[in-house]
C-alpha atoms as a PDB file:
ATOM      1  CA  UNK A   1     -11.087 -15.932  24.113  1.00  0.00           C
ATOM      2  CA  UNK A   2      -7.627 -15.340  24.601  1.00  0.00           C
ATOM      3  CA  UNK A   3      -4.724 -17.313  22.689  1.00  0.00           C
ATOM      4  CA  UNK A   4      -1.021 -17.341  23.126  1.00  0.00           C
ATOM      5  CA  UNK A   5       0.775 -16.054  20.134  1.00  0.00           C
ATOM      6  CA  UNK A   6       1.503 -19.091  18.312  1.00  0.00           C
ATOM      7  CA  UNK A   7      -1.484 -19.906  18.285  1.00  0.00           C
ATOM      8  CA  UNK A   8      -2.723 -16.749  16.928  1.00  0.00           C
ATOM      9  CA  UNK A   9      -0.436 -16.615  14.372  1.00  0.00           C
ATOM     10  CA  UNK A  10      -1.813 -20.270  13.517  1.00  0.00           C
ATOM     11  CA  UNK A  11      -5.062 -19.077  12.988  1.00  0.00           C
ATOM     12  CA  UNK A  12      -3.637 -16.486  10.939  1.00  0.00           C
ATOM     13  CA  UNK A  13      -2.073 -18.481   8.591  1.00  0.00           C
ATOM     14  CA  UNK A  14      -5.017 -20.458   8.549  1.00  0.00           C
ATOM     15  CA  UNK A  15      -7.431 -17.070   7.501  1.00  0.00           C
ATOM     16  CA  UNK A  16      -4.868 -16.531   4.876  1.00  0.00           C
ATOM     17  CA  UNK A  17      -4.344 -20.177   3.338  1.00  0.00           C
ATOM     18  CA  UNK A  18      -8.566 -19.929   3.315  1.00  0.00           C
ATOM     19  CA  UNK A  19      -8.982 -16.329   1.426  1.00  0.00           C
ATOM     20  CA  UNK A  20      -5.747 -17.703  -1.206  1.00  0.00           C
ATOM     21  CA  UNK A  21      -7.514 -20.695  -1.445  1.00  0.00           C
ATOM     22  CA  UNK A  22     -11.627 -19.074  -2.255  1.00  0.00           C
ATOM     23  CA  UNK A  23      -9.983 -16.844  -4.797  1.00  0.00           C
ATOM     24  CA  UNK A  24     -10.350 -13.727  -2.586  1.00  0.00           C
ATOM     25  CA  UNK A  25      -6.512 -13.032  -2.536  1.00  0.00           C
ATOM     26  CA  UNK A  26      -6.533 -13.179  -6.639  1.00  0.00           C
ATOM     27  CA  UNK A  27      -4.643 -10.336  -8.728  1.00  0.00           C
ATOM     28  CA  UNK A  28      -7.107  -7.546 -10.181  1.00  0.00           C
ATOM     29  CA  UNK A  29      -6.097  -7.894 -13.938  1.00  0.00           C
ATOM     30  CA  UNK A  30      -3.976  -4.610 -15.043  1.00  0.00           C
ATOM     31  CA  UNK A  31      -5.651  -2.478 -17.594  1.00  0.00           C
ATOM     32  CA  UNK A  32      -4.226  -2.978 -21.206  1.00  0.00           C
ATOM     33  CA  UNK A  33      -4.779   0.712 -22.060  1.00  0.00           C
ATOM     34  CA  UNK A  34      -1.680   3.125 -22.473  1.00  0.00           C
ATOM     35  CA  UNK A  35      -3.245   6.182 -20.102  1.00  0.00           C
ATOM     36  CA  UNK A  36      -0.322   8.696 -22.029  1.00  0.00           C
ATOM     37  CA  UNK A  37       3.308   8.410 -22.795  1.00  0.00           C
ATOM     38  CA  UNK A  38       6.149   8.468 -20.134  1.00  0.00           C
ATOM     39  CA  UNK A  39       8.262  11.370 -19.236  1.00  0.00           C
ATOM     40  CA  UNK A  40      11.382   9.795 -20.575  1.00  0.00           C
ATOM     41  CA  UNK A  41      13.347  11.982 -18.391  1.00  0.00           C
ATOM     42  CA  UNK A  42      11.793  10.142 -15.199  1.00  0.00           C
ATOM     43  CA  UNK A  43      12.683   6.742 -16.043  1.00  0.00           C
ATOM     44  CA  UNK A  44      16.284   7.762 -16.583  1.00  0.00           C
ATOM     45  CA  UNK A  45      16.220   9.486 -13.054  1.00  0.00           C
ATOM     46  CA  UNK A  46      14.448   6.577 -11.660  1.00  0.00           C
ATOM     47  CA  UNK A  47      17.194   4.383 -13.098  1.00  0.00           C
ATOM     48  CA  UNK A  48      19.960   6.234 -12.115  1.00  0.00           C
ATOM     49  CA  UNK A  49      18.499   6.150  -8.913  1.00  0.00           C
ATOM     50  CA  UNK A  50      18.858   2.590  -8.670  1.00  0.00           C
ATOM     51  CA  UNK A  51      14.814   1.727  -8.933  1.00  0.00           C
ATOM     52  CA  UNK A  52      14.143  -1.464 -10.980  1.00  0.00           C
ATOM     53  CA  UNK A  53      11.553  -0.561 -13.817  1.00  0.00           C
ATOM     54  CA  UNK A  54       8.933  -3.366 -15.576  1.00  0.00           C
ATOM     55  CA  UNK A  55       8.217  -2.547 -18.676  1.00  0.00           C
ATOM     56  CA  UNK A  56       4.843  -4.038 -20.334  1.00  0.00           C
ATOM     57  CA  UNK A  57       4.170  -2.653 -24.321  1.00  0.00           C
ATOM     58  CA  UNK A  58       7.021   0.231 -24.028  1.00  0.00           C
ATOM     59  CA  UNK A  59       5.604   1.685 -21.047  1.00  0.00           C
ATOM     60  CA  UNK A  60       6.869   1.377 -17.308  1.00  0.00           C
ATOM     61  CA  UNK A  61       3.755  -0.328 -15.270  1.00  0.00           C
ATOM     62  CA  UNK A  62       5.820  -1.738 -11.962  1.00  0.00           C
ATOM     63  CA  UNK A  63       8.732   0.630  -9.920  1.00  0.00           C
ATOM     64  CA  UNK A  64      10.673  -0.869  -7.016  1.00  0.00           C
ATOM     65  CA  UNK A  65      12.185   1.167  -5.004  1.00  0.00           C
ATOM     66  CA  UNK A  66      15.364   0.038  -3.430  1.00  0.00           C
ATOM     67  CA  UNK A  67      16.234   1.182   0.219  1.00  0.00           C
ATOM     68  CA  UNK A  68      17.388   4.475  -0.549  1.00  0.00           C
ATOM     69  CA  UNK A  69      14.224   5.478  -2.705  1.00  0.00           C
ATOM     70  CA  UNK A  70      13.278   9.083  -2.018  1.00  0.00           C
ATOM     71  CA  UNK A  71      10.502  11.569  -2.114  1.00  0.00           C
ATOM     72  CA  UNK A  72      12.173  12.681  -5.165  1.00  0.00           C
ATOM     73  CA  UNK A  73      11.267   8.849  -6.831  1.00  0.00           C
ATOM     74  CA  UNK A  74       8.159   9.283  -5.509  1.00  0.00           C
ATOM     75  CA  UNK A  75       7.653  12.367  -7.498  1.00  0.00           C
ATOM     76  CA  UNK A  76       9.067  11.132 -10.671  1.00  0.00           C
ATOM     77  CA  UNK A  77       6.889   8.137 -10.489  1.00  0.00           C
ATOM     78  CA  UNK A  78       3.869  11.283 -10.772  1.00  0.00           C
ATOM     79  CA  UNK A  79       5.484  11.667 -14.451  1.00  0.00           C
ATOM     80  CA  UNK A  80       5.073   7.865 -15.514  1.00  0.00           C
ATOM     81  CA  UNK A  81       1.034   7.854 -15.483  1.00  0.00           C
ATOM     82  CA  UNK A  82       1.080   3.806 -16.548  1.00  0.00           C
ATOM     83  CA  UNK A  83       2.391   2.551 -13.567  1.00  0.00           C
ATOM     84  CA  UNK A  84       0.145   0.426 -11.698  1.00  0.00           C
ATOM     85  CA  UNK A  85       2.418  -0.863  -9.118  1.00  0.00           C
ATOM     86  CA  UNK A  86       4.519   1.105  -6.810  1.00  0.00           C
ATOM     87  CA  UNK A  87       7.077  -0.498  -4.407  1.00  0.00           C
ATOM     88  CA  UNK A  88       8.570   2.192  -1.814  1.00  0.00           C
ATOM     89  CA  UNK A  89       9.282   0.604   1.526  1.00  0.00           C
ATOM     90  CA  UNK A  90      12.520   3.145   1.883  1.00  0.00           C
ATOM     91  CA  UNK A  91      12.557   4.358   5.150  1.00  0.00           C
ATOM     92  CA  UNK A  92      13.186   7.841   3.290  1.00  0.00           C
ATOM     93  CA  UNK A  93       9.632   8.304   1.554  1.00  0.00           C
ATOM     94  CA  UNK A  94       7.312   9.627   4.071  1.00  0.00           C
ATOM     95  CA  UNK A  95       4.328  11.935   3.713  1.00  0.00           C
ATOM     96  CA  UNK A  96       5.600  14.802   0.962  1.00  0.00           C
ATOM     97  CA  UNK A  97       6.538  11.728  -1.391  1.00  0.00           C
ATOM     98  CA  UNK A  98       2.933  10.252  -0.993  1.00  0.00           C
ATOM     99  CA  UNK A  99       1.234  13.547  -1.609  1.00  0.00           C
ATOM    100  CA  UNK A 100       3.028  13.651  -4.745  1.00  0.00           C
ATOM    101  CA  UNK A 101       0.921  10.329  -6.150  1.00  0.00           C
ATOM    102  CA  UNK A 102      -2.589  12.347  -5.576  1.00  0.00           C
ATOM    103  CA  UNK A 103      -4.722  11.504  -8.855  1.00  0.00           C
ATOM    104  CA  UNK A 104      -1.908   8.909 -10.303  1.00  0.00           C
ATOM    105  CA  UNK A 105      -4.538   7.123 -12.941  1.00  0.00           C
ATOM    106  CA  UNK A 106      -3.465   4.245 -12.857  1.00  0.00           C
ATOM    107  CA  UNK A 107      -1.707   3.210  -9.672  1.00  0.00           C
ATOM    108  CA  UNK A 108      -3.594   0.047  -7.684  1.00  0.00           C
ATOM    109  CA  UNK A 109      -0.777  -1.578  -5.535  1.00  0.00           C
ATOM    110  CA  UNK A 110       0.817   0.376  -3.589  1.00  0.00           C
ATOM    111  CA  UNK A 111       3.831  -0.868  -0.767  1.00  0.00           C
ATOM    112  CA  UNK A 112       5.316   1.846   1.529  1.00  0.00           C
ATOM    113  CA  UNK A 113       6.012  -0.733   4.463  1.00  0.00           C
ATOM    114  CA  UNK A 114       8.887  -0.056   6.605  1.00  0.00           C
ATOM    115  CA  UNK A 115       8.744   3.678   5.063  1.00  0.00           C
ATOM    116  CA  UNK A 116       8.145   7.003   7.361  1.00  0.00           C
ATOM    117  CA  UNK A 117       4.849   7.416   6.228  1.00  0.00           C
ATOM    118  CA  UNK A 118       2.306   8.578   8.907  1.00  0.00           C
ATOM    119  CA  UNK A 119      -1.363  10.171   9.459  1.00  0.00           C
ATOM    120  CA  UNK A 120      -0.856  12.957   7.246  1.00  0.00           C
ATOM    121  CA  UNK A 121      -0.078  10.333   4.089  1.00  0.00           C
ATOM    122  CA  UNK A 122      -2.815   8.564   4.696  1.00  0.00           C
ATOM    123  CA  UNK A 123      -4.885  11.579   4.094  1.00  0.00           C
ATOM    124  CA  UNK A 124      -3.666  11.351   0.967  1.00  0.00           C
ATOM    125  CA  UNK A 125      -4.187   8.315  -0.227  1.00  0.00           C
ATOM    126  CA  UNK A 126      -7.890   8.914  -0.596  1.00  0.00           C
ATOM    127  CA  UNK A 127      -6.536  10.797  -3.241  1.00  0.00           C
ATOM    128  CA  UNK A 128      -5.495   8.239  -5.540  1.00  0.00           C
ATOM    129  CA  UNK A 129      -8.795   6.921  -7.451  1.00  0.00           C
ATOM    130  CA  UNK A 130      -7.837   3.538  -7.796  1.00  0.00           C
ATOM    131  CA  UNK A 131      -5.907   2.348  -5.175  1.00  0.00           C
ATOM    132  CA  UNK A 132      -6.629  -1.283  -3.835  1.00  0.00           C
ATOM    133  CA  UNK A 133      -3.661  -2.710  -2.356  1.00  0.00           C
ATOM    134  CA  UNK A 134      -1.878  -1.061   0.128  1.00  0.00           C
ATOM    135  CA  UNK A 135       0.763  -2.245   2.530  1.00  0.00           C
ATOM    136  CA  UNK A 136       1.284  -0.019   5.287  1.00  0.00           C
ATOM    137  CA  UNK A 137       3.098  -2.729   7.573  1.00  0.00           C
ATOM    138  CA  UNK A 138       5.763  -1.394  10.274  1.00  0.00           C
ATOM    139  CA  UNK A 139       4.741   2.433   9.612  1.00  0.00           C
ATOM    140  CA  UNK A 140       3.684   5.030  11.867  1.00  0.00           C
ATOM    141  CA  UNK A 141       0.216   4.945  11.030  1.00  0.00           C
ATOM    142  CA  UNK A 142      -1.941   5.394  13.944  1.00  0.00           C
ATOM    143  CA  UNK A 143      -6.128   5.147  14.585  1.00  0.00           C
ATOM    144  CA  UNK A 144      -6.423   8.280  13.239  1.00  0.00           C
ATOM    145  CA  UNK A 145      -5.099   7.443   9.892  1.00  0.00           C
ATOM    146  CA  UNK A 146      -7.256   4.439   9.514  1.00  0.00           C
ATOM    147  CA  UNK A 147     -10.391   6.637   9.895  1.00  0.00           C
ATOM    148  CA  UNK A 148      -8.528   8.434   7.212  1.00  0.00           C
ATOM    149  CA  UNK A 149      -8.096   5.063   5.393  1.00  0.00           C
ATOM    150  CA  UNK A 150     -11.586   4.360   5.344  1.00  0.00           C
ATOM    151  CA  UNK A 151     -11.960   7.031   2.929  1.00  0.00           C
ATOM    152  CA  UNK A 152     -10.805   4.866   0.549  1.00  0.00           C
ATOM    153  CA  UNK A 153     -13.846   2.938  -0.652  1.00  0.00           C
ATOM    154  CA  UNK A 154     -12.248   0.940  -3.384  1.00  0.00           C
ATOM    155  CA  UNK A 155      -9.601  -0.741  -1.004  1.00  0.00           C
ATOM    156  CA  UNK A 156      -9.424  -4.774  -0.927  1.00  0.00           C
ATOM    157  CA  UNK A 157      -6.323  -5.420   0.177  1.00  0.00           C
ATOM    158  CA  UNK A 158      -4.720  -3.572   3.348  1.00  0.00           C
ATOM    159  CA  UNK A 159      -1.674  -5.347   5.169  1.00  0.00           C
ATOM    160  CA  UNK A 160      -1.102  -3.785   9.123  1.00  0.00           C
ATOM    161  CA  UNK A 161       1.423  -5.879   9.928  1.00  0.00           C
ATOM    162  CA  UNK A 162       3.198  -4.662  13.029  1.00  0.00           C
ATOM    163  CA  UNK A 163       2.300  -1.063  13.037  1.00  0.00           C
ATOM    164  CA  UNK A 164       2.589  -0.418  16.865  1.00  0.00           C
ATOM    165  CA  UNK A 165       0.751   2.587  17.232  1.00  0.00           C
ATOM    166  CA  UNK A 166      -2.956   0.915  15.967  1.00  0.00           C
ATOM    167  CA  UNK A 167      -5.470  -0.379  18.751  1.00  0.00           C
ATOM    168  CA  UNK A 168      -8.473  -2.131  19.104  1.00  0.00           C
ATOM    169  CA  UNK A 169     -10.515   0.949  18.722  1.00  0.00           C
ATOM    170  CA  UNK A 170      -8.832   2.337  15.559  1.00  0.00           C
ATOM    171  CA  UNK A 171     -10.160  -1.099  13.603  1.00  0.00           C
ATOM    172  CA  UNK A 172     -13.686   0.372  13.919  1.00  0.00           C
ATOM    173  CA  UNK A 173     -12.812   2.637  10.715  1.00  0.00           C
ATOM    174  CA  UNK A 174     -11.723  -0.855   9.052  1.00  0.00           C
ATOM    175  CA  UNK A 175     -15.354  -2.205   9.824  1.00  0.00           C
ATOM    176  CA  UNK A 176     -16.426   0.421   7.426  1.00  0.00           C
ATOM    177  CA  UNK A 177     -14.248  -0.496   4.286  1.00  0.00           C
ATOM    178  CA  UNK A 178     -16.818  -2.386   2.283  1.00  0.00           C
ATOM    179  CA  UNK A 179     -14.699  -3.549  -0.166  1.00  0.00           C
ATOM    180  CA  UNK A 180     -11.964  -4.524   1.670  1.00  0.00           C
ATOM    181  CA  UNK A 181     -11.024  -8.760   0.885  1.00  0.00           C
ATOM    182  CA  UNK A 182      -7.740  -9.487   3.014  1.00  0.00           C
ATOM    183  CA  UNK A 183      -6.407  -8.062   5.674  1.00  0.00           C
ATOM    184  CA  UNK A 184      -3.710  -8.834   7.801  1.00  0.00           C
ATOM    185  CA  UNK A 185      -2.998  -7.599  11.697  1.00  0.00           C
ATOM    186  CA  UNK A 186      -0.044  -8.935  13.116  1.00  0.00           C
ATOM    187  CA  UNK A 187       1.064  -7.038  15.875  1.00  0.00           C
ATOM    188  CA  UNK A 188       1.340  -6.658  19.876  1.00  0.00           C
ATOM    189  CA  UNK A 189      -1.220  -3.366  20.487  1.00  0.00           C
ATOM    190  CA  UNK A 190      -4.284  -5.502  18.656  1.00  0.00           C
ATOM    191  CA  UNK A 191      -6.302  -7.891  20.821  1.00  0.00           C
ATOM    192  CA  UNK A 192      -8.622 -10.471  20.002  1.00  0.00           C
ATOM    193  CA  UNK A 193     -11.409  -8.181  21.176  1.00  0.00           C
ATOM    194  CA  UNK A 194     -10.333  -5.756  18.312  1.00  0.00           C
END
């Protein structure tokens, strides 16, 4: 069956309207335990750096990133072990700057869309123990690093939006994510066949 693009990205909306609607797009609750204290020197980095830092009982759970993030944030965010969201589409953070979030305790949502994260990072993603949400849209991720993604057995939540360089065959490794409750492929190089 092969549909024109509007009307794929009907049926799209229509998928996602349907999973909002059954609950299966809810918000995991955060955990209300302090893992350990900030590094008070990172949040005044991460502030001078221009990120925008939620605090939730006197410790930092949410960074954003703003365009110009950095590796350097990235590594920072390593010394704040409460943060469970991470926002970093900069198109500076890449692969070094996601190696530096291996065994982050508490991270679960993590957004490096429009960054220059590739292969390589996704490796390392399988590295962070409780990672759900991830956002990978317009990166350089390729087949290969969704066989690496499928390492991660906890994921429910992985948005592919217009990543060029994924194809029908790479979405085998997605078959394999067990957990995984929404996901969203938007792109030219994916097929209904995929």
């Amino acid at each position: 069956l092969r549909m024109s693009w509007p009307w794929q990205r009907m049926l799209m909306l229509s998928v996602m309207v349907a999973l909002i609607i059954c609950g299966c797009h809810s918000t995991p609750k955060e955990p209300d335990i302090v893992v350990a204290e900030d590094d008070a020197s990172a949040i005044v980095a991460l502030e001078k750096s221009g990120a925008t830092l939620t605090k939730k009982d006197g410790v930092v759970t949410v960074v954003r990133l703003e365009a110009t993030g950095t590796n350097a944030d990235l590594e920072l965010v390593k010394k704040l072990p409460n943060v469970t969201q991470l926002l970093a589409s900069a198109p500076a953070v890449n692969d070094a700057g996601i190696a530096f979030l291996e065994g982050h305790p508490s991270l679960w949502f993590l957004n490096v869309s429009g960054s220059g994260v590739t292969d390589k990072g996704i490796a390392d993603l399988a590295k962070i123990p409780g990672l759900k949400r991830l956002n990978l849209a317009k990166t350089n991720v390729t087949d290969d690093g969704l066989a690496h993604l499928a390492k991660v057995k906890q994921l429910e939540f992985l948005d592919l939006q217009d990543v060029k360089s994924i194809s029908d065959s790479g979405l085998d490794a997605v078959q394999e994510m067990k957990n995984l409750k929404f996901l969203r492929l938007w792109g030219k190089t994916i097929t209904n066949d995929g």
